[in-house]
Protein backbone atom coordinates (compact mmCIF):
# COMPACT_ATOMS: atom_id res chain seq x y z
CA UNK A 1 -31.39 -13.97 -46.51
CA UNK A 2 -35.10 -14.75 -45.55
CA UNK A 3 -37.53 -12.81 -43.37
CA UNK A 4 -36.46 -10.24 -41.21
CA UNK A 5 -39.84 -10.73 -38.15
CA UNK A 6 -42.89 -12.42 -37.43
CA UNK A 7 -46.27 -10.56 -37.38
CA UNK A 8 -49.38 -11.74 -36.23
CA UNK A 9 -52.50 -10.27 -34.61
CA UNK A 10 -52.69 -11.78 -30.83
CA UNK A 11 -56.19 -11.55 -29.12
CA UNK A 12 -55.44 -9.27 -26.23
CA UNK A 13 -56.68 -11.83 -23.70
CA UNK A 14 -52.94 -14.02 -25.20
CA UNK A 15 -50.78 -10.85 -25.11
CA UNK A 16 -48.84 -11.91 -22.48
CA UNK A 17 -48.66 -15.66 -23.68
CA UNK A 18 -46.99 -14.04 -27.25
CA UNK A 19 -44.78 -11.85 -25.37
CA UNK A 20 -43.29 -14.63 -23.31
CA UNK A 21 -42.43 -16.47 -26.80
CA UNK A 22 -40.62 -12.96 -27.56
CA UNK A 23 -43.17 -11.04 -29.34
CA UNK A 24 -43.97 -7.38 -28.54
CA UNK A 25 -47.24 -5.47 -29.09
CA UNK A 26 -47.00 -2.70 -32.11
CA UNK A 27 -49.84 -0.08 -32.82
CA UNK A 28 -53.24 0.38 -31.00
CA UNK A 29 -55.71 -2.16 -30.24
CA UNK A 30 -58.38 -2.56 -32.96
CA UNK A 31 -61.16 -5.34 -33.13
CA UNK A 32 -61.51 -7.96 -35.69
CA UNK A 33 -64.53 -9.89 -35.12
CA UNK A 34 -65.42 -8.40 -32.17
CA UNK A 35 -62.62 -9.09 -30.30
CA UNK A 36 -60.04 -6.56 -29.07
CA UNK A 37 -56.83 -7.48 -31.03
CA UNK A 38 -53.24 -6.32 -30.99
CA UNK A 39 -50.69 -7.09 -33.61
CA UNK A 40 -47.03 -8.05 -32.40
CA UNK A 41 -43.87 -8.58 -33.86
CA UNK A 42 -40.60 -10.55 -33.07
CA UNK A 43 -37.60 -10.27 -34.73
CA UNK A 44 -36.13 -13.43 -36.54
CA UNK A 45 -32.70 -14.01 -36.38
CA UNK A 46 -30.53 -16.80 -39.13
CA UNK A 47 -29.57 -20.33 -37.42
CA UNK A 48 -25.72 -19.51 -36.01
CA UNK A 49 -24.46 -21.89 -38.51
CA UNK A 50 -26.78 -20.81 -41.81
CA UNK A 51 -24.14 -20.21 -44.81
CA UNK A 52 -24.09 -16.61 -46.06
């Protein structure tokens, strides 16, 4: 078992840093802090040789 993605909220300015790691944007851009923000997800997969 484990967890299924990652989630984090990327600065919008790193977007494309995030989404070369295999992350993609989710949902509409919202500001924390006053900066423009963007959460992003990637799925997560088990290690090929992980035991059931």
């Amino acid at each position: 078992m484990g967890l299924a993605e990652a989630k984090l909220g990327a600065q919008i300015h790193a977007q494309g840093f995030y989404a070369a790691l295999g992350f993609r944007p989710v949902g509409a851009v919202y500001d924390d802090a006053g900066i423009a923000h963007r959460d992003m997800v990637m799925a997560l997969t088990p290690p090929s040789d992980s035991v059931p």
